[in-house]
PDB file of N, CA and C in Angstrom:
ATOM      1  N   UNK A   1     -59.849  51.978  25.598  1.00  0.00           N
ATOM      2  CA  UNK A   1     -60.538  51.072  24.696  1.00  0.00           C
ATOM      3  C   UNK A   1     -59.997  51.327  23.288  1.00  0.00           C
ATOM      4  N   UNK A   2     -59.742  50.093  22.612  1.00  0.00           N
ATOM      5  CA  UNK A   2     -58.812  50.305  21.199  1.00  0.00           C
ATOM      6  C   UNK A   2     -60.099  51.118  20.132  1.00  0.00           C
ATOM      7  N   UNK A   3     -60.068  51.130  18.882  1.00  0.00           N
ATOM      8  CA  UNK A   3     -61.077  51.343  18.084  1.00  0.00           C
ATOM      9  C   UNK A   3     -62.264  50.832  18.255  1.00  0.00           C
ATOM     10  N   UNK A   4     -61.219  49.074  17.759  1.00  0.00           N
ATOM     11  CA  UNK A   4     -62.388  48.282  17.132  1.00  0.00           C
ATOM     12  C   UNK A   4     -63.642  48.105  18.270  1.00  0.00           C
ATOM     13  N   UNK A   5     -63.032  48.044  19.366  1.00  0.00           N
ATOM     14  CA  UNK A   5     -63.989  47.887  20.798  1.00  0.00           C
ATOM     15  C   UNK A   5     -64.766  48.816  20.932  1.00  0.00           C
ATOM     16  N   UNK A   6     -64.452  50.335  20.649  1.00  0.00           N
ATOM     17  CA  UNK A   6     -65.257  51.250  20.312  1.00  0.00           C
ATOM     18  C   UNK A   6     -66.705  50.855  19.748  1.00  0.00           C
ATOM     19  N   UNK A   7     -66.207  50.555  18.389  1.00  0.00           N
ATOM     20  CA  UNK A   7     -67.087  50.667  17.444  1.00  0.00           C
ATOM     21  C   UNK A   7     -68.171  49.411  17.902  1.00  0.00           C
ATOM     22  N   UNK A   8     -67.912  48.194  18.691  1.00  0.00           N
ATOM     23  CA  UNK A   8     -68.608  47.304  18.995  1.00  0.00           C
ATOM     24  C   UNK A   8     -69.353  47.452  20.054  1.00  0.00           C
ATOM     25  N   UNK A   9     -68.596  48.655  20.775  1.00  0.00           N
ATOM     26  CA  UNK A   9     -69.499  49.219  22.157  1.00  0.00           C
ATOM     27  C   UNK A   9     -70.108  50.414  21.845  1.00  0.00           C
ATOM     28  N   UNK A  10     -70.396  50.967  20.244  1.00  0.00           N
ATOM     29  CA  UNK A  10     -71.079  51.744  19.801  1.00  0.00           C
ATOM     30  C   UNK A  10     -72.865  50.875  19.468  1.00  0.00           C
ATOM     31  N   UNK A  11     -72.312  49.894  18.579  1.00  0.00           N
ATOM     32  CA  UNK A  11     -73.525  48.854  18.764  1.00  0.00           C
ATOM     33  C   UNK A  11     -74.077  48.271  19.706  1.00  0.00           C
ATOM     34  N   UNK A  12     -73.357  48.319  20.881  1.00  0.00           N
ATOM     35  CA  UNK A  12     -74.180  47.131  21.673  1.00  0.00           C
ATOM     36  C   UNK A  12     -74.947  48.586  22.741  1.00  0.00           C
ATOM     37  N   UNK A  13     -74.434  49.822  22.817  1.00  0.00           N
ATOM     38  CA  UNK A  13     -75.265  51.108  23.487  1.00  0.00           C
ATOM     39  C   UNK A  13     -76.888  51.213  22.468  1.00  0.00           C
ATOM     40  N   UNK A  14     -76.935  51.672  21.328  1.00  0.00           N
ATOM     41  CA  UNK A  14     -77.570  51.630  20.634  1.00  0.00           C
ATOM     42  C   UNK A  14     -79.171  50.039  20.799  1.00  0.00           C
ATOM     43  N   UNK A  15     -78.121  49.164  20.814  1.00  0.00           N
ATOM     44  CA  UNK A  15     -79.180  48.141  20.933  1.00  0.00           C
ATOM     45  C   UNK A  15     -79.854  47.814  22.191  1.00  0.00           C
ATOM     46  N   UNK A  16     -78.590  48.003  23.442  1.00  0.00           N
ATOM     47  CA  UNK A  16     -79.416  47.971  25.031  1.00  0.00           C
ATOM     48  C   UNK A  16     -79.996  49.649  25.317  1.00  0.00           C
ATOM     49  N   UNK A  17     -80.164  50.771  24.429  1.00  0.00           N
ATOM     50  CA  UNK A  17     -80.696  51.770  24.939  1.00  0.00           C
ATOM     51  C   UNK A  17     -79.634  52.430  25.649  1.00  0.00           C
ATOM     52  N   UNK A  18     -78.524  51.621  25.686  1.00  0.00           N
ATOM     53  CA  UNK A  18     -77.728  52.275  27.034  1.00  0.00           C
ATOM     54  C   UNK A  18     -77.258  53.902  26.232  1.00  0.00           C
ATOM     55  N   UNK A  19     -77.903  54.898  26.355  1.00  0.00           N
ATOM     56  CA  UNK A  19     -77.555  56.099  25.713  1.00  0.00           C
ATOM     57  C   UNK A  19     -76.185  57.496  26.439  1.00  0.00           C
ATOM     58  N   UNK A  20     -76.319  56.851  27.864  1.00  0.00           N
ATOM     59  CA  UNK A  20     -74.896  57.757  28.539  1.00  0.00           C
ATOM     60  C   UNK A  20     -73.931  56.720  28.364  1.00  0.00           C
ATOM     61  N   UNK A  21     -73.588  55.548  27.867  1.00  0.00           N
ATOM     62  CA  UNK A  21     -72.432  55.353  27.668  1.00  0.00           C
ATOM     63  C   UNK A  21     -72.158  55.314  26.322  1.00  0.00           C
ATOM     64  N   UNK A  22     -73.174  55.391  25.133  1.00  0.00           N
ATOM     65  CA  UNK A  22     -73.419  56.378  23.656  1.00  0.00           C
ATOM     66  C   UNK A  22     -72.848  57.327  24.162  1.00  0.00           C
ATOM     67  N   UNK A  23     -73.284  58.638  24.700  1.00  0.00           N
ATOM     68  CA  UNK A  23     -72.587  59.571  24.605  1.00  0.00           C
ATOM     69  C   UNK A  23     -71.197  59.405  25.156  1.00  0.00           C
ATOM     70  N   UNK A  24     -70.572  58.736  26.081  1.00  0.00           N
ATOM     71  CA  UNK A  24     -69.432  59.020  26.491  1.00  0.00           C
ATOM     72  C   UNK A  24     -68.100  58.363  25.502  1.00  0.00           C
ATOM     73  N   UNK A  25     -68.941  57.968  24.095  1.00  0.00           N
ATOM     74  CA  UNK A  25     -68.341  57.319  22.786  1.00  0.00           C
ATOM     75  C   UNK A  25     -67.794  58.390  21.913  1.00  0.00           C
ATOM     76  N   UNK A  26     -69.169  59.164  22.203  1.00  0.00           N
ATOM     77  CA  UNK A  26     -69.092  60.414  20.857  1.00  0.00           C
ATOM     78  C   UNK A  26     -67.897  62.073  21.175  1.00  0.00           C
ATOM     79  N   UNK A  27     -67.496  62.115  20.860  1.00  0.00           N
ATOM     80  CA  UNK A  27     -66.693  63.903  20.810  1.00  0.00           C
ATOM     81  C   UNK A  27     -68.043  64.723  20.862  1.00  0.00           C
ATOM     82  N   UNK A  28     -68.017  65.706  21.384  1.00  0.00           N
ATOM     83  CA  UNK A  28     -69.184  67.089  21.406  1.00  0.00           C
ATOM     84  C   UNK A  28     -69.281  67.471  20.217  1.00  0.00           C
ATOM     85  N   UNK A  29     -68.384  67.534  19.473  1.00  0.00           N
ATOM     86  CA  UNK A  29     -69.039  67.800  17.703  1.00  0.00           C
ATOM     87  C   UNK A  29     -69.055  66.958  16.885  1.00  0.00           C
ATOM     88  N   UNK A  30     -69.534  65.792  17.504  1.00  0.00           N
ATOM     89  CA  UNK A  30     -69.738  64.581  16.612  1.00  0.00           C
ATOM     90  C   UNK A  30     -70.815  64.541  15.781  1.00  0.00           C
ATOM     91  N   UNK A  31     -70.335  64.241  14.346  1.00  0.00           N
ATOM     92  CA  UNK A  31     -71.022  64.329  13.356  1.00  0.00           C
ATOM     93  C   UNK A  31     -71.861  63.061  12.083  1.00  0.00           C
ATOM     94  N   UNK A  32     -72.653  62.701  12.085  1.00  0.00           N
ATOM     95  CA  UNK A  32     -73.539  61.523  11.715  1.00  0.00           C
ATOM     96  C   UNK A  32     -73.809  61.936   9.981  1.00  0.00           C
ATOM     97  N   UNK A  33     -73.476  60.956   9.004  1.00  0.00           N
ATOM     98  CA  UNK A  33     -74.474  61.809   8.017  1.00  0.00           C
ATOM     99  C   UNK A  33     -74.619  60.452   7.413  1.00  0.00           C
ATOM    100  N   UNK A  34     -76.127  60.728   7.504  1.00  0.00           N
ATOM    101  CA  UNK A  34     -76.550  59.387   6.067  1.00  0.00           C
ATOM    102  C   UNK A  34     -77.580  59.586   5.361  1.00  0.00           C
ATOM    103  N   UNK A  35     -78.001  58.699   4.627  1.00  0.00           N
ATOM    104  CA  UNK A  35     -78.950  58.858   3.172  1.00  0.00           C
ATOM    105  C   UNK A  35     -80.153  60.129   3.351  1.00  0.00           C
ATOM    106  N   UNK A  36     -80.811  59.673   4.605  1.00  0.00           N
ATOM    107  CA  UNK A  36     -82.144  60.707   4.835  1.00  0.00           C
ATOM    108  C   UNK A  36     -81.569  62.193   5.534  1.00  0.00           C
ATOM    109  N   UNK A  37     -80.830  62.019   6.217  1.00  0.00           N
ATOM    110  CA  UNK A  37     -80.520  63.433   7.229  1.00  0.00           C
ATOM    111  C   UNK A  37     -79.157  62.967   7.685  1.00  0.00           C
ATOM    112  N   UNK A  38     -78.523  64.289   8.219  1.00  0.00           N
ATOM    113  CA  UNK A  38     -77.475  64.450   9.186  1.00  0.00           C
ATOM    114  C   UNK A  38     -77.565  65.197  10.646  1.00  0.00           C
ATOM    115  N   UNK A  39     -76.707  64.821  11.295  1.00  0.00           N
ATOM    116  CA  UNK A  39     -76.573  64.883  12.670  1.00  0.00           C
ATOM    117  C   UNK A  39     -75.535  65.529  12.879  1.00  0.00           C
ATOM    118  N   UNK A  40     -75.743  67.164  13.263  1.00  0.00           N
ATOM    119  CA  UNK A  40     -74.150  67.979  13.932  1.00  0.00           C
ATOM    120  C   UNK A  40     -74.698  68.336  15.132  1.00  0.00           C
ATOM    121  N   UNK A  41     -73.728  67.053  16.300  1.00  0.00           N
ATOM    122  CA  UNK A  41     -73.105  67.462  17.607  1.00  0.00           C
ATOM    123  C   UNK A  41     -73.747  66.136  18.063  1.00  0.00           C
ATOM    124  N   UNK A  42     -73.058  65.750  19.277  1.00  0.00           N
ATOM    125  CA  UNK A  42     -72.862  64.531  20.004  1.00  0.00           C
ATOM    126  C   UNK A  42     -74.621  64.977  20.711  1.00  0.00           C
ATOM    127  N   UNK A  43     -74.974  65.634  21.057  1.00  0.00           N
ATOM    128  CA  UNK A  43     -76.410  65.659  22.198  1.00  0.00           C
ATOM    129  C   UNK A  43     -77.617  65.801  20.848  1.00  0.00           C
ATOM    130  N   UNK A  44     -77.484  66.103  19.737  1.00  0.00           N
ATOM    131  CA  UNK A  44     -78.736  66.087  18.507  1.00  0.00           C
ATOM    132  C   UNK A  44     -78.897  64.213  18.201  1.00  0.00           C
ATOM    133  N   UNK A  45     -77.910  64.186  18.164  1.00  0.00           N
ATOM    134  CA  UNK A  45     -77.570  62.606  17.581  1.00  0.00           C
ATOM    135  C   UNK A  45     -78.334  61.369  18.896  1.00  0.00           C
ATOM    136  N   UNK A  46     -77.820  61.622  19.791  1.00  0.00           N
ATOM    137  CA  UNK A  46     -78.261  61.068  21.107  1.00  0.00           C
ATOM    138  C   UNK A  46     -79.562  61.015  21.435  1.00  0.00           C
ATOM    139  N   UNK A  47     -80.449  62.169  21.284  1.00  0.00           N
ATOM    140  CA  UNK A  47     -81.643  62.745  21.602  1.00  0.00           C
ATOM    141  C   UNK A  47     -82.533  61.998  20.568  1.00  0.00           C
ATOM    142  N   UNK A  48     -81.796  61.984  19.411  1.00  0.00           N
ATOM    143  CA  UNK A  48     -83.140  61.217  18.092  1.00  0.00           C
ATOM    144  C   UNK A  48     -82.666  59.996  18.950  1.00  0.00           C
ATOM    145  N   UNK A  49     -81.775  59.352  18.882  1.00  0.00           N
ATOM    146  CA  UNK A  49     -81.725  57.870  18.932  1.00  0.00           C
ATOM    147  C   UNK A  49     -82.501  57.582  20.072  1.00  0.00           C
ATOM    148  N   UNK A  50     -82.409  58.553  21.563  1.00  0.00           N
ATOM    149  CA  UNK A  50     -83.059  57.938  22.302  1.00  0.00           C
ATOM    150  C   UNK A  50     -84.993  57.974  22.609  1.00  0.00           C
ATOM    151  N   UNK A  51     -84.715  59.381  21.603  1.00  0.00           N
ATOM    152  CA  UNK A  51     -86.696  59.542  21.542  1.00  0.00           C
ATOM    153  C   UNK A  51     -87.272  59.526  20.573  1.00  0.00           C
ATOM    154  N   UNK A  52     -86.721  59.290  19.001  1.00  0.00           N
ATOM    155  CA  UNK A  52     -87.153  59.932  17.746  1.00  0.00           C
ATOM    156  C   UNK A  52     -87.030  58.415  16.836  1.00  0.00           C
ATOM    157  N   UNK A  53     -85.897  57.541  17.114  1.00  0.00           N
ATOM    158  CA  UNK A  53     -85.810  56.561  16.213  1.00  0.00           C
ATOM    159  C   UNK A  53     -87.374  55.603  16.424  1.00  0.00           C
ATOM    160  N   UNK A  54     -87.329  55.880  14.704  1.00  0.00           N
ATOM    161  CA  UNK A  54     -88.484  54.929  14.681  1.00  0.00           C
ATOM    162  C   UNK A  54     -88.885  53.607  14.805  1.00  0.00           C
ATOM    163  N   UNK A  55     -87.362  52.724  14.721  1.00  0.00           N
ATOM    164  CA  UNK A  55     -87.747  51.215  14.874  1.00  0.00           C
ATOM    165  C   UNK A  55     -87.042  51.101  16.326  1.00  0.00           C
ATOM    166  N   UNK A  56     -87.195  50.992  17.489  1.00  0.00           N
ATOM    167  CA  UNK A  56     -86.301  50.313  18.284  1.00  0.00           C
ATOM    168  C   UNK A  56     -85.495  49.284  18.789  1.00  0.00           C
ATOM    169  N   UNK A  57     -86.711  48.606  18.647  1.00  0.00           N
ATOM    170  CA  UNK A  57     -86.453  46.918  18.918  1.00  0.00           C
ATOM    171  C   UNK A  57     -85.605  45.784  18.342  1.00  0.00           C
ATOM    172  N   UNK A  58     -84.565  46.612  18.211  1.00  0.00           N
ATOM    173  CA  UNK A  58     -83.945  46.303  16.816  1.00  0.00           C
ATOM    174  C   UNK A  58     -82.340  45.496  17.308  1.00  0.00           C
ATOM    175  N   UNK A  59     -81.407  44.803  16.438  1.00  0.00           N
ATOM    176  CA  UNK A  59     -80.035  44.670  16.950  1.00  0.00           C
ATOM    177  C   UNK A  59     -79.400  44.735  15.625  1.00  0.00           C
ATOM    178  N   UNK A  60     -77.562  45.334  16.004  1.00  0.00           N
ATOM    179  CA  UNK A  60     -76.868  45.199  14.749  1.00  0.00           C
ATOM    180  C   UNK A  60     -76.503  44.393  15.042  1.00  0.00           C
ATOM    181  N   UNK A  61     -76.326  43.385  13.654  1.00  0.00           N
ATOM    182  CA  UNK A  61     -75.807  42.627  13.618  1.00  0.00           C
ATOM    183  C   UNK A  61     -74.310  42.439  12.816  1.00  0.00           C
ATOM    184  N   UNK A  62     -72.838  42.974  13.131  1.00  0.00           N
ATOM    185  CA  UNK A  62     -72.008  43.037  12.457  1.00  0.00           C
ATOM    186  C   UNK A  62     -71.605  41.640  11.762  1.00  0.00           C
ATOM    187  N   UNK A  63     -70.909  41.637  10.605  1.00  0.00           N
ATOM    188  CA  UNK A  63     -70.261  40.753   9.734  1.00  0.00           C
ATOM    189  C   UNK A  63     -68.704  41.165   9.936  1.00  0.00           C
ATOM    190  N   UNK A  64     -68.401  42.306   8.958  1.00  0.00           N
ATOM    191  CA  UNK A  64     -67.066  42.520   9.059  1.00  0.00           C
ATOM    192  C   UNK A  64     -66.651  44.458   9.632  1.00  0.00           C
ATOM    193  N   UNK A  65     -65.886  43.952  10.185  1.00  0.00           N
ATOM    194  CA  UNK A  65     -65.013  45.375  10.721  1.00  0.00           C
ATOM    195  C   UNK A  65     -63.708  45.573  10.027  1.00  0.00           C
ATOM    196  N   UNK A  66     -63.696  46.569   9.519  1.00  0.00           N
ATOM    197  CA  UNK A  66     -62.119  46.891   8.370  1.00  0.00           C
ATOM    198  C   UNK A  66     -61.282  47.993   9.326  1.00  0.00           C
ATOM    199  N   UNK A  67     -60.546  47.779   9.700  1.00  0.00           N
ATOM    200  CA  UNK A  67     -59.818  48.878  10.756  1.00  0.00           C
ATOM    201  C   UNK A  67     -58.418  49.756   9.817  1.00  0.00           C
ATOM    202  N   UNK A  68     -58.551  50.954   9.810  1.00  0.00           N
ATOM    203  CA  UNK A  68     -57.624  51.219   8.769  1.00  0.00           C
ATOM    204  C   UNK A  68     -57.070  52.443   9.702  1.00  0.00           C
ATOM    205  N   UNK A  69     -55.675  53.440   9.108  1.00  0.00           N
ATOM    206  CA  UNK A  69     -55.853  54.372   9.808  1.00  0.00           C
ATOM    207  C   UNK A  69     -56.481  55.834   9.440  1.00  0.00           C
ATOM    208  N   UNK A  70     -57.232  55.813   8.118  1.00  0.00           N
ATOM    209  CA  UNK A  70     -57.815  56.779   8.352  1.00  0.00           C
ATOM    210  C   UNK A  70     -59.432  56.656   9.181  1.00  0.00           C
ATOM    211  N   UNK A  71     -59.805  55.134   9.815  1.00  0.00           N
ATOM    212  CA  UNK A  71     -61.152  54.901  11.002  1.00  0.00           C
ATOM    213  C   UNK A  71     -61.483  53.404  10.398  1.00  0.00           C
ATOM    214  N   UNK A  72     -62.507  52.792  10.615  1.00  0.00           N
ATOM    215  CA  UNK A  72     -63.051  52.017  10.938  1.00  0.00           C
ATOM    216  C   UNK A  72     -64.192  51.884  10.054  1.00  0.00           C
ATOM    217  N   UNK A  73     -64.331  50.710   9.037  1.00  0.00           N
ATOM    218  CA  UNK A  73     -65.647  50.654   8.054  1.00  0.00           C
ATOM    219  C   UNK A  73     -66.162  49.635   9.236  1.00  0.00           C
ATOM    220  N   UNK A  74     -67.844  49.482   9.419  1.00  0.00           N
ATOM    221  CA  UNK A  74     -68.043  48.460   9.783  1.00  0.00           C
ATOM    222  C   UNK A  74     -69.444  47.825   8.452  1.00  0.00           C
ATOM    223  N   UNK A  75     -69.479  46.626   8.369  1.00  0.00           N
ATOM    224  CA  UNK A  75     -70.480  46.012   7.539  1.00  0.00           C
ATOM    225  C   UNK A  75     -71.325  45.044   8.280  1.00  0.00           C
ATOM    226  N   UNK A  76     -72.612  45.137   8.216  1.00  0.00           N
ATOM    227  CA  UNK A  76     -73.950  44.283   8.844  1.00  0.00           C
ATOM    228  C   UNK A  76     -75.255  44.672   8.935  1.00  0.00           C
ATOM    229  N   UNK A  77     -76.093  43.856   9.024  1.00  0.00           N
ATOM    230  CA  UNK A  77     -77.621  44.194   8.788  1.00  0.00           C
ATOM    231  C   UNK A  77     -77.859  44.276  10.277  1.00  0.00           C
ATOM    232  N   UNK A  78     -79.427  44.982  10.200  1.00  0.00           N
ATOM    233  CA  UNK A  78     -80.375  45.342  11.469  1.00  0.00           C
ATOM    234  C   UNK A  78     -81.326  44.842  11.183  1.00  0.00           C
ATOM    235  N   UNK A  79     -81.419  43.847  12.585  1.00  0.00           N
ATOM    236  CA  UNK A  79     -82.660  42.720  12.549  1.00  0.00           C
ATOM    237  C   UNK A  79     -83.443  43.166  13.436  1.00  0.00           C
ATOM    238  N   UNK A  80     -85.000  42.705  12.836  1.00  0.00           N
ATOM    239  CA  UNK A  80     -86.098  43.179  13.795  1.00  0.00           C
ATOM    240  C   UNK A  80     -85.776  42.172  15.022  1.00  0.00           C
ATOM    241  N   UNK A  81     -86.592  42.506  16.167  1.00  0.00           N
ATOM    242  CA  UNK A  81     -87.283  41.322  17.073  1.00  0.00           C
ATOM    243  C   UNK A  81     -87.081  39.774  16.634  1.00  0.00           C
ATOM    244  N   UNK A  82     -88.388  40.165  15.379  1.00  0.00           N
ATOM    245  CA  UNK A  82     -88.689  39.236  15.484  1.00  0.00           C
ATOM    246  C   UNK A  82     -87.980  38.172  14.318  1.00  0.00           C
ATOM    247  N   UNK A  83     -86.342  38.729  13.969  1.00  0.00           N
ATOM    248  CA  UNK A  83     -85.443  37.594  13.541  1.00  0.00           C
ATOM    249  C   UNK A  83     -85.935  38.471  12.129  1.00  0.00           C
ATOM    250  N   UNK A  84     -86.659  39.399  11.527  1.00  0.00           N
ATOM    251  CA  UNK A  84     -86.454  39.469  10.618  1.00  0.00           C
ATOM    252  C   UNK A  84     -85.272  40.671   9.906  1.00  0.00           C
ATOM    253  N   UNK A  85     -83.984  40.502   9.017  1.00  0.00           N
ATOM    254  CA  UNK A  85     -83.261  41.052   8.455  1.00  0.00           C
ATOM    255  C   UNK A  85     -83.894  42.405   7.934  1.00  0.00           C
ATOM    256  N   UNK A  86     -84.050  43.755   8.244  1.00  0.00           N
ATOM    257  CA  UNK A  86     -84.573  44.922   7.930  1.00  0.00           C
ATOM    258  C   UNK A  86     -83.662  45.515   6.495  1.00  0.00           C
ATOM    259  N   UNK A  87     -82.422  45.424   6.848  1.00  0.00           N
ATOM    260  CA  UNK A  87     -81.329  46.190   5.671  1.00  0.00           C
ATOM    261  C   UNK A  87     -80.150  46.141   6.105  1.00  0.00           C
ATOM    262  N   UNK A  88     -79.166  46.086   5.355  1.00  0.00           N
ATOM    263  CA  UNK A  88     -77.447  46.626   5.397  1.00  0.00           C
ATOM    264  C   UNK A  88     -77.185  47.405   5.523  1.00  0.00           C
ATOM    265  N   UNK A  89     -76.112  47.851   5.990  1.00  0.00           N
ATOM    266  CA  UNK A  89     -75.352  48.899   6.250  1.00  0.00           C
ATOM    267  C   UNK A  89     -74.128  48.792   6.306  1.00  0.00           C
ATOM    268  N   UNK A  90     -73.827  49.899   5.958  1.00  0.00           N
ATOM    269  CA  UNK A  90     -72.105  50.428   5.922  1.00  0.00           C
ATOM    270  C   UNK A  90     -71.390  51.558   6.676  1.00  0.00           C
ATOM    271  N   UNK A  91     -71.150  51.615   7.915  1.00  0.00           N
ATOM    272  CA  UNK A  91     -71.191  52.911   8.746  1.00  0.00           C
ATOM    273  C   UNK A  91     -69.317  53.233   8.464  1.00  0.00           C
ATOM    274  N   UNK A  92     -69.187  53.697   8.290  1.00  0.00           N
ATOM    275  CA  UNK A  92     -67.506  54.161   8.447  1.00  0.00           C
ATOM    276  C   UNK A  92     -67.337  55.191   9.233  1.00  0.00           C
ATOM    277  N   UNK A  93     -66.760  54.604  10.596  1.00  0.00           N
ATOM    278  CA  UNK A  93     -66.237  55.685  11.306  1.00  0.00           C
ATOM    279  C   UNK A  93     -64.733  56.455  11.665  1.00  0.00           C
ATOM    280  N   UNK A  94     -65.239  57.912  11.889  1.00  0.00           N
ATOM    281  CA  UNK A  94     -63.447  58.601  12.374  1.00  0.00           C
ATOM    282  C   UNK A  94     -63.301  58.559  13.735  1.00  0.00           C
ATOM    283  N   UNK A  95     -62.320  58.960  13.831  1.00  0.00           N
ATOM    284  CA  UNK A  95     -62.079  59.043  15.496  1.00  0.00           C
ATOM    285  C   UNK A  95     -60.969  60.139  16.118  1.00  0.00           C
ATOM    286  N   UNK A  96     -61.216  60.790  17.099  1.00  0.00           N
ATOM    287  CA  UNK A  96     -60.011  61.460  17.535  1.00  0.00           C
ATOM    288  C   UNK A  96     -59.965  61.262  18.877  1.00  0.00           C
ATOM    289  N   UNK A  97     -58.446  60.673  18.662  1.00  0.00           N
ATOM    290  CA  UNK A  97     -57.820  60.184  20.365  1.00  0.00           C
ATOM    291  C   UNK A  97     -59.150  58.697  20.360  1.00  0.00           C
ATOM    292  N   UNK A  98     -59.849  58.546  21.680  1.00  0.00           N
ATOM    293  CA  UNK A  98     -60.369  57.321  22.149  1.00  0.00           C
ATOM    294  C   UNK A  98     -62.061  57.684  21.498  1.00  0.00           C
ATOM    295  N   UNK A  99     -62.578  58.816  20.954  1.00  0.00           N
ATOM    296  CA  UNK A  99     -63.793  59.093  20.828  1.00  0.00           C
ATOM    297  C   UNK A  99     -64.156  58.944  19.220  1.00  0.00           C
ATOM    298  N   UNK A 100     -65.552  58.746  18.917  1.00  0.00           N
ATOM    299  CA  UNK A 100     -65.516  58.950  17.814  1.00  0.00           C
ATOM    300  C   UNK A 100     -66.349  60.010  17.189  1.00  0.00           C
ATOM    301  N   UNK A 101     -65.657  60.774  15.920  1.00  0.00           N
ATOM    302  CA  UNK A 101     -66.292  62.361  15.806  1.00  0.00           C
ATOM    303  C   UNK A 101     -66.926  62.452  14.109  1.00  0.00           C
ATOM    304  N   UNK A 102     -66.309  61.528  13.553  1.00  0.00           N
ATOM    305  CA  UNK A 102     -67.598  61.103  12.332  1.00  0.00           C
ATOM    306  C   UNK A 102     -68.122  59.673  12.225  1.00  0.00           C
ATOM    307  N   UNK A 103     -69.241  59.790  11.308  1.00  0.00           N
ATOM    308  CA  UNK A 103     -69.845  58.559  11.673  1.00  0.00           C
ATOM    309  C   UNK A 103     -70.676  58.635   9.875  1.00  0.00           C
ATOM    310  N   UNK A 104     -69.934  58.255   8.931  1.00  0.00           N
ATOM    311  CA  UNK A 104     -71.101  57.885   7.435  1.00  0.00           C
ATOM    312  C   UNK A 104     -71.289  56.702   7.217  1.00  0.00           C
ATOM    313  N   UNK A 105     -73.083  57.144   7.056  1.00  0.00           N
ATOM    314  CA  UNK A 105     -73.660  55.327   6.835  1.00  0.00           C
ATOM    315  C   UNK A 105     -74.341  55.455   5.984  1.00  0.00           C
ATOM    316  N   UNK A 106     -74.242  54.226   5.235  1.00  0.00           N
ATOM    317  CA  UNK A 106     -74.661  54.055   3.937  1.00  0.00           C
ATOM    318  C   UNK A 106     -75.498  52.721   4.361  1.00  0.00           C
ATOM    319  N   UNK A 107     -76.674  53.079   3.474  1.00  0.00           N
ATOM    320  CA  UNK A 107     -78.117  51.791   3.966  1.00  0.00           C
ATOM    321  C   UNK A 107     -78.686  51.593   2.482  1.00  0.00           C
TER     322      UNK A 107
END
C-alpha cells in the first residue's frame, strides 16, 4: 500500500472502529503527539482510541493530502453524526518502509 492509501486507510480504521487493521498501520513505537497529550507506542495509542476516545461517532472528513518525502500532511474536519463540523485538523504523518511511526496533529 503506497502512503497516501495508508493515510486514507488510517481514517477510514478510526471511523469503522476497525482497530486491528489500525494497528497493523502503526510501527510498535509509534508515536502520536498533539495539543492535549502524547502517545508513545503503537498498543497506548490503540487502546485510548478504542476505549478512552471521547467522541466516537464521529468521521474524518479529508480535504487535502500533501505527500512529500519527508511524510504526508493531511488537512480536514471531524464531523459529528449528526452532520455537525466539530474542528480541523492537521495531522502530518512519518513513515518507515509501509508503516507509519509519527503522527503530529494540530486541532
Amino acid at each position: 500500500m503506497d502512503r497516501t492509501a495508508c493515510v486514507r486507510e488510517y481514517y477510514r480504521c478510526l471511523d469503522a472502529d476497525d482497530y486491528e487493521t489500525l494497528r497493523s498501520l502503526l510501527a510498535p513505537d509509534f508515536v502520536q503527539r498533539r495539543p492535549d497529550r502524547e502517545f508513545t507506542g503503537r498498543d497506548a495509542f490503540v487502546s485510548f482510541m478504542e476505549s478512552e476516545r471521547p467522541v466516537t461517532d464521529t468521521t474524518h472528513e479529508l480535504t487535502t493530502l500533501c505527500d512529500a518525502p519527508m511524510g504526508i500532511a493531511a488537512y480536514g474536519h471531524v464531523v459529528a453524526a449528526d452532520g455537525e463540523s466539530l474542528f480541523e485538523f492537521i495531522d502530518v504523518f512519518r513513515f518507515d518502509g509501509d508503516q507509519i511511526t509519527e503522527l503530529e496533529t494540530y486541532a
